[in-house]
C-alpha atoms as a PDB file:
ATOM      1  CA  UNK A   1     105.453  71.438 116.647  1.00  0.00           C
ATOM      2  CA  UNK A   2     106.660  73.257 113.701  1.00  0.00           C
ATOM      3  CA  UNK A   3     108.358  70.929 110.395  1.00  0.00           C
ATOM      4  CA  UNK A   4     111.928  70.998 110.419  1.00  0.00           C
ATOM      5  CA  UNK A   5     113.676  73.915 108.749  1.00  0.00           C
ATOM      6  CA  UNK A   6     114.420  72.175 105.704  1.00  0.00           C
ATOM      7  CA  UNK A   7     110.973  71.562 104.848  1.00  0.00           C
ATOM      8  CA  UNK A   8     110.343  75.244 104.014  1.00  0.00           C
ATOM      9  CA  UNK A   9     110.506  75.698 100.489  1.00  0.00           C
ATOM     10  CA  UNK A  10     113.055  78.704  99.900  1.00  0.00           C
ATOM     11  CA  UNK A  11     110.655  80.073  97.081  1.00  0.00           C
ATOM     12  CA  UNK A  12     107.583  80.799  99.759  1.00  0.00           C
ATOM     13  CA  UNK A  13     108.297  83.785 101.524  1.00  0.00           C
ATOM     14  CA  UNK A  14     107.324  84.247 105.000  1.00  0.00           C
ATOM     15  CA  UNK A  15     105.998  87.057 106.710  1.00  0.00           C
ATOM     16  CA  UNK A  16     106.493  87.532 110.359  1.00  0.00           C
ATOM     17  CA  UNK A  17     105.019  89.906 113.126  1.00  0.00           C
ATOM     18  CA  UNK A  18     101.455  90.451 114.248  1.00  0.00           C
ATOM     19  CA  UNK A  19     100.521  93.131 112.424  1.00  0.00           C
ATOM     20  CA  UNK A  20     102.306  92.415 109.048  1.00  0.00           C
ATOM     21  CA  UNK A  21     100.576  88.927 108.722  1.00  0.00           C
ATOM     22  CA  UNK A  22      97.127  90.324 109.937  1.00  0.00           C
ATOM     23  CA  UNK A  23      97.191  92.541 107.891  1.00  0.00           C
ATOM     24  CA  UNK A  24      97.913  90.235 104.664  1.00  0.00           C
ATOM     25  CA  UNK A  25      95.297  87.707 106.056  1.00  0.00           C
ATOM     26  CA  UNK A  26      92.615  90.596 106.454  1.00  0.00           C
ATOM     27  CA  UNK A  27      93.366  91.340 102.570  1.00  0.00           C
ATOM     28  CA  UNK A  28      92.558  87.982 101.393  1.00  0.00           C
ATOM     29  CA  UNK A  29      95.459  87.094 100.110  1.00  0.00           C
ATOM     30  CA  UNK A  30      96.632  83.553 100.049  1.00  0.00           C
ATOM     31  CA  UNK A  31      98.609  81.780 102.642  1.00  0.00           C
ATOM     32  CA  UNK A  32     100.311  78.046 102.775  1.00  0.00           C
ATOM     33  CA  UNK A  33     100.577  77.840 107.043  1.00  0.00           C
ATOM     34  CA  UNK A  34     100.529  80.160 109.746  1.00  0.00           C
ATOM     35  CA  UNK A  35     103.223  79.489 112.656  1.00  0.00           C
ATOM     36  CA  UNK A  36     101.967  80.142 116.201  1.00  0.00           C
ATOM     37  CA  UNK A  37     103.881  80.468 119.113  1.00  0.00           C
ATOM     38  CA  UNK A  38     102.475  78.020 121.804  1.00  0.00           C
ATOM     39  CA  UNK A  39     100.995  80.186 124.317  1.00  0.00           C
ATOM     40  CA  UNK A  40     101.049  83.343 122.755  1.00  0.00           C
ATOM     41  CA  UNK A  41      98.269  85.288 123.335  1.00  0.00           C
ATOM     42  CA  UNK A  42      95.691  87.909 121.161  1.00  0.00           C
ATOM     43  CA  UNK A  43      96.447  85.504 118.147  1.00  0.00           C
ATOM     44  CA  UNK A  44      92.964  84.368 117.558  1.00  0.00           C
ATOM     45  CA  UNK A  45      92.078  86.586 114.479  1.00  0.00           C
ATOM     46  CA  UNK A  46      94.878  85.793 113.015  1.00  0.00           C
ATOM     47  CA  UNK A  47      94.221  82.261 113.224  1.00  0.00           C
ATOM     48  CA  UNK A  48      90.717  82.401 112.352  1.00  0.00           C
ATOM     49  CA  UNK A  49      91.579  84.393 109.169  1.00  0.00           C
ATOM     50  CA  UNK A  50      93.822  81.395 108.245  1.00  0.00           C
ATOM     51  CA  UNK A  51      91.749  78.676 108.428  1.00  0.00           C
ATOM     52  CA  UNK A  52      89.104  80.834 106.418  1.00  0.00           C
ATOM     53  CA  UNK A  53      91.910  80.454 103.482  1.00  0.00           C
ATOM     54  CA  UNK A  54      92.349  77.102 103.884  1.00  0.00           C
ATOM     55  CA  UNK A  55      95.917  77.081 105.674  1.00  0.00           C
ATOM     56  CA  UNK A  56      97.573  75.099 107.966  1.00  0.00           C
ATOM     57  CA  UNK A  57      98.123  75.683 111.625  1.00  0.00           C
ATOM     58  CA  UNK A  58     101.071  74.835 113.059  1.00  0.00           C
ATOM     59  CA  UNK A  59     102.174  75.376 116.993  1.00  0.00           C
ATOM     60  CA  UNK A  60     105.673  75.876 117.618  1.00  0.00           C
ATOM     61  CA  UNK A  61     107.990  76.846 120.608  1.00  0.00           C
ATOM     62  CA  UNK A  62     110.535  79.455 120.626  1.00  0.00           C
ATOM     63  CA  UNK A  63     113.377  77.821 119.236  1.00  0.00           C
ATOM     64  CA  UNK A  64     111.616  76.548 116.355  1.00  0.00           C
ATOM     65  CA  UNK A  65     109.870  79.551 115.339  1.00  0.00           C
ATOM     66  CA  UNK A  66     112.991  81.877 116.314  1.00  0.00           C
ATOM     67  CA  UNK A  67     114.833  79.664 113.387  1.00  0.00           C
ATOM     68  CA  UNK A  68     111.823  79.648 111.090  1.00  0.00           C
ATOM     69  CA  UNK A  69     112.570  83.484 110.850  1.00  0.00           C
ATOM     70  CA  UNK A  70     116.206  83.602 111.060  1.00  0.00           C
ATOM     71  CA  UNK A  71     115.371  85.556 114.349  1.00  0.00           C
ATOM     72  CA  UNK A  72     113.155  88.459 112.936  1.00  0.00           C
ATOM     73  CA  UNK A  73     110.633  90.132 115.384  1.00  0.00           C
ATOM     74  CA  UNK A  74     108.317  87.928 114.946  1.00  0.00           C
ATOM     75  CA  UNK A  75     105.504  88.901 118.116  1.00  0.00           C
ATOM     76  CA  UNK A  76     104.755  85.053 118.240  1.00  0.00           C
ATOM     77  CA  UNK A  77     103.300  84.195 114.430  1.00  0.00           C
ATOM     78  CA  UNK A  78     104.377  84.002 110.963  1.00  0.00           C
ATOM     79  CA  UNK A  79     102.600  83.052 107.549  1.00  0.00           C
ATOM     80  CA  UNK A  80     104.622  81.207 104.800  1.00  0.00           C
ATOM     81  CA  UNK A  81     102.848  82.325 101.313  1.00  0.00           C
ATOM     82  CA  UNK A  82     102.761  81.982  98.032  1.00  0.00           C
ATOM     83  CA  UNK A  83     105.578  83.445  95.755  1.00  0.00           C
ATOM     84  CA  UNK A  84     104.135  86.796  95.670  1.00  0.00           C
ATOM     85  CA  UNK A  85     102.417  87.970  92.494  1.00  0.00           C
ATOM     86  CA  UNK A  86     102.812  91.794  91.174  1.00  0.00           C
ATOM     87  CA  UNK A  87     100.340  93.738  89.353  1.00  0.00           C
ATOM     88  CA  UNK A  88     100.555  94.790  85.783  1.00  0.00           C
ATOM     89  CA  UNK A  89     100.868  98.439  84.774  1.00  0.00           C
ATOM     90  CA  UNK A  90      97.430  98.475  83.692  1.00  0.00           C
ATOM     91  CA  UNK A  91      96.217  97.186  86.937  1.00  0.00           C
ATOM     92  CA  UNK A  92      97.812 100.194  88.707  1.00  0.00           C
ATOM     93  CA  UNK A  93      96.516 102.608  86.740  1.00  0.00           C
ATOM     94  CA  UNK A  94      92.929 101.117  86.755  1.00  0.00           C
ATOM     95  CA  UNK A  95      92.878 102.415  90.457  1.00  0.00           C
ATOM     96  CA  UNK A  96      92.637 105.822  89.644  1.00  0.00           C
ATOM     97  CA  UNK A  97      89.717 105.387  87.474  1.00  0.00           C
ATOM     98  CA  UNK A  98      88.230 103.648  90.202  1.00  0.00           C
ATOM     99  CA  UNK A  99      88.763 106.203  93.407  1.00  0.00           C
ATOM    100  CA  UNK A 100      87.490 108.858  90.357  1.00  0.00           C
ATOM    101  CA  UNK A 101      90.824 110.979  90.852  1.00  0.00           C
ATOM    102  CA  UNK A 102      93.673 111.967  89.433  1.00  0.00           C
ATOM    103  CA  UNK A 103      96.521 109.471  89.436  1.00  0.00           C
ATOM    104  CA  UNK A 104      99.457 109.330  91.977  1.00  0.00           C
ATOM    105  CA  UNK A 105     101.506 106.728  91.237  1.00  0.00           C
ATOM    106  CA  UNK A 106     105.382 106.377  92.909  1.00  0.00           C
ATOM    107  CA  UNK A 107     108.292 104.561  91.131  1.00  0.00           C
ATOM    108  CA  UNK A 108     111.454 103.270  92.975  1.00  0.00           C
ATOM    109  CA  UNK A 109     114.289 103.778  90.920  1.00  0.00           C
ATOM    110  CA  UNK A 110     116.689 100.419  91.829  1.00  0.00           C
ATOM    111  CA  UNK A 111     116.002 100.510  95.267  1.00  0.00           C
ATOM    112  CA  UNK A 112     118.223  97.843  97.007  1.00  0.00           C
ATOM    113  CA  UNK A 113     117.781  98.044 100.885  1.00  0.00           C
ATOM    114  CA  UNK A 114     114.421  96.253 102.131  1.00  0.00           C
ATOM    115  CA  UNK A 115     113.966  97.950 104.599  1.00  0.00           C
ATOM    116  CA  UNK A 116     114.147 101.525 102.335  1.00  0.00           C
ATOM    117  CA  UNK A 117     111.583  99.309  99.921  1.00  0.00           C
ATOM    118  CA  UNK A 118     108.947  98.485 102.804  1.00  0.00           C
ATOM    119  CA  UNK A 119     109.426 101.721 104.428  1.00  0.00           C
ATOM    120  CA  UNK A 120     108.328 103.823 100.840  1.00  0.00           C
ATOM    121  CA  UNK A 121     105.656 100.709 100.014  1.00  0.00           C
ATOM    122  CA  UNK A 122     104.074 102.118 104.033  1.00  0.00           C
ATOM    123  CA  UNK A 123     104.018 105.564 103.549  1.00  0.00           C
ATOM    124  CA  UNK A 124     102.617 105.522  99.571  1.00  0.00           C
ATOM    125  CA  UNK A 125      99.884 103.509 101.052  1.00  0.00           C
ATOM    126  CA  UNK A 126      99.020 105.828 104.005  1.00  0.00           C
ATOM    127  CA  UNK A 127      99.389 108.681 101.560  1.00  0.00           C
ATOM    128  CA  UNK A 128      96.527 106.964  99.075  1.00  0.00           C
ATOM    129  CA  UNK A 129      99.047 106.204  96.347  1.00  0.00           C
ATOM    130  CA  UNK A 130      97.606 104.419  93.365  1.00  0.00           C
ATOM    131  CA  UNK A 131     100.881 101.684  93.554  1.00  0.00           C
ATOM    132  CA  UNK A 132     104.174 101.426  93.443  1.00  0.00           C
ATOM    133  CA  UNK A 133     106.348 100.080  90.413  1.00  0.00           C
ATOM    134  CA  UNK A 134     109.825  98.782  90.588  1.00  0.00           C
ATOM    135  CA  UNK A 135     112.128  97.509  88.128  1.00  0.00           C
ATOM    136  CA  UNK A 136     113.012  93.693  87.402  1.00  0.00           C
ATOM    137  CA  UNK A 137     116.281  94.351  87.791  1.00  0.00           C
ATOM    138  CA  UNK A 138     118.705  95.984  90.610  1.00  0.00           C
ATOM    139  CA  UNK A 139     116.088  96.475  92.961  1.00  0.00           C
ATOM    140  CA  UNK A 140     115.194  94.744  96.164  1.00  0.00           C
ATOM    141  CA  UNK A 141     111.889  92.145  95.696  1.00  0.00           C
ATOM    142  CA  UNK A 142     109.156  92.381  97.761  1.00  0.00           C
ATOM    143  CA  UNK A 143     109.984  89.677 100.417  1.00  0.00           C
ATOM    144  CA  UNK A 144     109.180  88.752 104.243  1.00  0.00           C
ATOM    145  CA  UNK A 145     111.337  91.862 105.244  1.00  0.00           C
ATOM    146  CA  UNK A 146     109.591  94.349 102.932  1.00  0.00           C
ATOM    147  CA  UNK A 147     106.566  93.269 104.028  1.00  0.00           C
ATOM    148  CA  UNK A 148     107.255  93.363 107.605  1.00  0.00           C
ATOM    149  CA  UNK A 149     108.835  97.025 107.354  1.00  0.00           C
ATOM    150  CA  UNK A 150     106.096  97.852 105.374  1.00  0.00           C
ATOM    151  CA  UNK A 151     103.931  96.984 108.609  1.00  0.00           C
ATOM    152  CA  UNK A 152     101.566  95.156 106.110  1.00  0.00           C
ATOM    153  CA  UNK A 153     101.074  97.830 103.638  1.00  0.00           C
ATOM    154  CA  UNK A 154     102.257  95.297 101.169  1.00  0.00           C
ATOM    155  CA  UNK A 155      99.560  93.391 101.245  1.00  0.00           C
ATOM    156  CA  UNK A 156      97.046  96.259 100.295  1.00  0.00           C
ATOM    157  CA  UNK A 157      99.298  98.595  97.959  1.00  0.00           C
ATOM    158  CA  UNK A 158      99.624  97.658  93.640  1.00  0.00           C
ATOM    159  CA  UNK A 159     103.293  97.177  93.485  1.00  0.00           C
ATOM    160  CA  UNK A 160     104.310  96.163  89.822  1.00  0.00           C
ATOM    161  CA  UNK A 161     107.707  94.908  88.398  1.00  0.00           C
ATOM    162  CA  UNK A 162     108.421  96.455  85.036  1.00  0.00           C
ATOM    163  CA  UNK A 163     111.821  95.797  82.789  1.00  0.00           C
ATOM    164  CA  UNK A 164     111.743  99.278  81.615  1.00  0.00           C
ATOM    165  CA  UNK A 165     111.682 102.140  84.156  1.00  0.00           C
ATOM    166  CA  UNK A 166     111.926 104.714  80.691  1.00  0.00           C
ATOM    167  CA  UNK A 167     109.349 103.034  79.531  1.00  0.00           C
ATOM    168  CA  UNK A 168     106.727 103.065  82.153  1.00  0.00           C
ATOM    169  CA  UNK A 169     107.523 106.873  82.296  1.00  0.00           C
ATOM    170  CA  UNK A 170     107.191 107.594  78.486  1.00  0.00           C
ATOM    171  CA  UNK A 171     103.764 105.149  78.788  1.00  0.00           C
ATOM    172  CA  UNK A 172     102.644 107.546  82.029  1.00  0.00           C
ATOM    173  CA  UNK A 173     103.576 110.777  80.224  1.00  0.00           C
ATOM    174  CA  UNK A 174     101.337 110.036  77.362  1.00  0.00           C
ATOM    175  CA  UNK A 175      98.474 109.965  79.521  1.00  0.00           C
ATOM    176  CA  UNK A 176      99.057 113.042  80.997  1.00  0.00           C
ATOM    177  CA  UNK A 177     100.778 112.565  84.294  1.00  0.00           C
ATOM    178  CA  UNK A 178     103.655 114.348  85.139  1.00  0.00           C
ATOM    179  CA  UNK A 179     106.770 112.556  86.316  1.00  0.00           C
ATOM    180  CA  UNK A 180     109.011 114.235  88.912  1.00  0.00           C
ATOM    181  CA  UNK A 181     112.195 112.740  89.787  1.00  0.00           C
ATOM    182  CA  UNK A 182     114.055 113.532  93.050  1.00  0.00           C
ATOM    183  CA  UNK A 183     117.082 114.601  92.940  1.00  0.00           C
ATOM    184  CA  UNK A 184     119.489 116.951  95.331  1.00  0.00           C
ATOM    185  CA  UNK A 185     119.882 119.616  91.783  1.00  0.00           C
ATOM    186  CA  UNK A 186     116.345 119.878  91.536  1.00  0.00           C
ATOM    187  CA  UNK A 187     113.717 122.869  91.882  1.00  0.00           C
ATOM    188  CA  UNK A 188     111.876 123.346  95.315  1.00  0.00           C
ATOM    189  CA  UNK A 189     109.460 120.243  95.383  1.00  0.00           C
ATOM    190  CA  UNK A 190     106.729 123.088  97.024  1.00  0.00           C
ATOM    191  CA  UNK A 191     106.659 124.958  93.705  1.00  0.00           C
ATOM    192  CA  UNK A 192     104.953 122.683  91.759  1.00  0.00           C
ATOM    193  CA  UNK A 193     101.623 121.872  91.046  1.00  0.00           C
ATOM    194  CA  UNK A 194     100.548 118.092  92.081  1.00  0.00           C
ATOM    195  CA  UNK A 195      96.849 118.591  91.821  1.00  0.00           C
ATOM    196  CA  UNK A 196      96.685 116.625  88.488  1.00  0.00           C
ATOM    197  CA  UNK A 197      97.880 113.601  87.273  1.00  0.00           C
ATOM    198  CA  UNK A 198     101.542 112.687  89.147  1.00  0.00           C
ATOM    199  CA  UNK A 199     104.237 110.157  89.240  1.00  0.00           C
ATOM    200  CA  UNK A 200     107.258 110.498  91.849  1.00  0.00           C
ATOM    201  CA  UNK A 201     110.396 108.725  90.932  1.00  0.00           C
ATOM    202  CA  UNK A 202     112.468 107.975  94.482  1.00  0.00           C
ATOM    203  CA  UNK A 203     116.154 106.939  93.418  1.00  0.00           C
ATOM    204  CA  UNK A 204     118.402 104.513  95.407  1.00  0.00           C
ATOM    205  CA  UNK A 205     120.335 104.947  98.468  1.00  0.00           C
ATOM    206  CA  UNK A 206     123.150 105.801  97.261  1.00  0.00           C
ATOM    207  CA  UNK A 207     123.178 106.726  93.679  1.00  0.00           C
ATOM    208  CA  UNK A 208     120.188 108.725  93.102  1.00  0.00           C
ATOM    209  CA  UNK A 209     118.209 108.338  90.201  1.00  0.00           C
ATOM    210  CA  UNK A 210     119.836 106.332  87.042  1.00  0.00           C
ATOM    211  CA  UNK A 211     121.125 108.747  84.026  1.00  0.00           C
ATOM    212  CA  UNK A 212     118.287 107.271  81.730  1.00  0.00           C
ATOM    213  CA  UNK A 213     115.480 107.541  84.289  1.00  0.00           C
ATOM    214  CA  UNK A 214     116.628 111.566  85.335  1.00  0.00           C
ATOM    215  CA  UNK A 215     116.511 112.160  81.803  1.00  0.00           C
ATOM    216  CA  UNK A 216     113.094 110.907  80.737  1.00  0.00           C
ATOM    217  CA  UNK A 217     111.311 112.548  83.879  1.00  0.00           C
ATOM    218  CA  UNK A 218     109.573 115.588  83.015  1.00  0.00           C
ATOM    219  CA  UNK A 219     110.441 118.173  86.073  1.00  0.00           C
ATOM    220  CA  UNK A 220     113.627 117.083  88.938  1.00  0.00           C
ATOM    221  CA  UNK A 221     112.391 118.697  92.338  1.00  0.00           C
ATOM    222  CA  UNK A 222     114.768 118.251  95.604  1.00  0.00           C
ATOM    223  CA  UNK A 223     113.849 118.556  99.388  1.00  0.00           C
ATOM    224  CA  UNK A 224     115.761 121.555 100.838  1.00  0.00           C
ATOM    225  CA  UNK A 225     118.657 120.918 102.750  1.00  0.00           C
ATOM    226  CA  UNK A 226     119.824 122.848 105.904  1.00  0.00           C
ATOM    227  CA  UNK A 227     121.904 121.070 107.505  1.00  0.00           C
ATOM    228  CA  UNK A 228     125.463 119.332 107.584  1.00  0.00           C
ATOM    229  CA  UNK A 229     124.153 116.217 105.625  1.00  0.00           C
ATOM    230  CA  UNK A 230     123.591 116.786 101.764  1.00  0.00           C
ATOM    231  CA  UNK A 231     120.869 113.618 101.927  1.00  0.00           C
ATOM    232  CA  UNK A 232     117.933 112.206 102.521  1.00  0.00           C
ATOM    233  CA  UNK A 233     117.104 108.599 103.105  1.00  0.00           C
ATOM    234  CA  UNK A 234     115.207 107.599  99.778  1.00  0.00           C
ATOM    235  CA  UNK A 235     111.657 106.392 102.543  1.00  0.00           C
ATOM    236  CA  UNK A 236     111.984 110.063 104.153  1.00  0.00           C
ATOM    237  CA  UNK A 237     112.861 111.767 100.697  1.00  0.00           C
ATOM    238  CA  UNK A 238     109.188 109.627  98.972  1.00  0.00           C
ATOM    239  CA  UNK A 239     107.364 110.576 102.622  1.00  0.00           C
ATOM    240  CA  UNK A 240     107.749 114.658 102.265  1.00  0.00           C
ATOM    241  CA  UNK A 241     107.161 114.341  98.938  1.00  0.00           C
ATOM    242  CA  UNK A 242     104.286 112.415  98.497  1.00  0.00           C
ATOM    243  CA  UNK A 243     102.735 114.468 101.352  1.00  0.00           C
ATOM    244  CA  UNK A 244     103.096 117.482  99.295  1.00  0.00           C
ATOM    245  CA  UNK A 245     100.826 115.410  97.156  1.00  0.00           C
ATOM    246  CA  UNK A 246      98.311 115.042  99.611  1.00  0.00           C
ATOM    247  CA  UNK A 247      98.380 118.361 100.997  1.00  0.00           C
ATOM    248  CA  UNK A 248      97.708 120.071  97.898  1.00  0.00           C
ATOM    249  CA  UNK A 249      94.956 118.011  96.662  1.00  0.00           C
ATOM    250  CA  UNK A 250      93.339 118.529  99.851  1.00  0.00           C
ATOM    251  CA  UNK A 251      93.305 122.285  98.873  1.00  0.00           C
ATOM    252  CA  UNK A 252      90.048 123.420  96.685  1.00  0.00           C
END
């Protein structure tokens, strides 16, 4: 049987649904204890890769593991880990130099909503993005819900915190990558050239990008619009765009 409620420490997140914690045990990252539902079935990897990491295994029924998760989909397992740890700026632009291409890096300007957050953290790692960096402050952390919308992603994308959104960009433009904010009074994102060195800057739900941050960015590109609504959800606006990306450096 699973501990009592009140024996989780609030400062360990905990990740919930199949794939999101297989995923984050297949990474290597570290985990505390891995909830099973009793009886659940196809859960033997995911145990497995547990005990590799030295975690404890803990059965539970439904009621216990339904409150463990404050009744997320859960698909019968959770992992409490570790506060999560963020890369540096230098550790996300070390991947680049790595793969032996041109950087594509994506910043979230003060994205709030989760949900938005693990949705853009999925697609920039389907789309190959070197990370993701987010500021301190105003923005939503990456926690059990981003890394269950994220369907795992989190666990194998660079996502740095930085205090200085401005600054990150000036760092980024002085190495050569272009920084392209989104924003509704931009050019046509399809007229520009991503095949070098690129940084996307997605701006909150509601707001858009920050005064500062719009400012600093070197070229403001928008999605075309042609319907009634005037907006894109920030994950859909980062997906087109950062497919762009993709497209054209698949073009020789």
């Amino acid at each position: 049987m699973c501990n009592k409620i009140s024996d989780k420490p609030d400062n360990l997140p905990l990740i919930c649904g199949k794939n999101a914690v297989l995923e984050y045990l297949s990474a290597g990252k570290p985990a505390d204890t891995l909830y099973v539902l009793k009886g659940s079935r196809d859960l033997s990897k995911h145990v497995a890769l547990a005990k590799e990491q030295g975690a404890v295994i803990k059965d539970c029924d439904a009621a216990k593991l339904n409150s463990l998760t404050n009744n997320m989909r859960h698909g019968g397992v959770a992992v409490m880990i570790p506060e999560v740890e963020y890369a540096s700026l230098e550790d996300v632009l070390n991947v680049s130099s790595e793969k032996g291409k041109n950087p594509f890096i994506i910043i979230a300007d003060e994205i709030t909503d989760p949900h938005n957050l693990g949705a853009l953290i999925r697609t920039a790692e389907a789309a190959g993005a070197d990370g993701l960096i987010i500021p301190k402050r105003r923005s939503a952390n990456v926690n059990a819900t981003v890394h269950s919308v994220s369907a795992g992603a989190a666990s194998h994308l660079k996502i740095c915190r930085e205090g200085s959104l401005t600054d990150v960009i000036n760092k980024l433009k002085k190495l050569n990558i272009w920084v392209y904010g989104a924003e509704a009074d931009g050019v046509p994102y399809y007229e520009q050239d991503f095949k070098g060195g690129v940084c996307l800057v997605i701006g909150s739900e509601g707001n858009g990008l920050r005064r500062l941050t719009k400012e600093t960015c070197d070229v403001i590109i928008a999605v075309d619009m042609h319907g009634k609504i005037n907006s894109l959800n920030a994950s859909v606006c980062g997906g087109i765009l950062m497919y762009e990306v993709v497209r054209q450096r698949r073009i020789k």
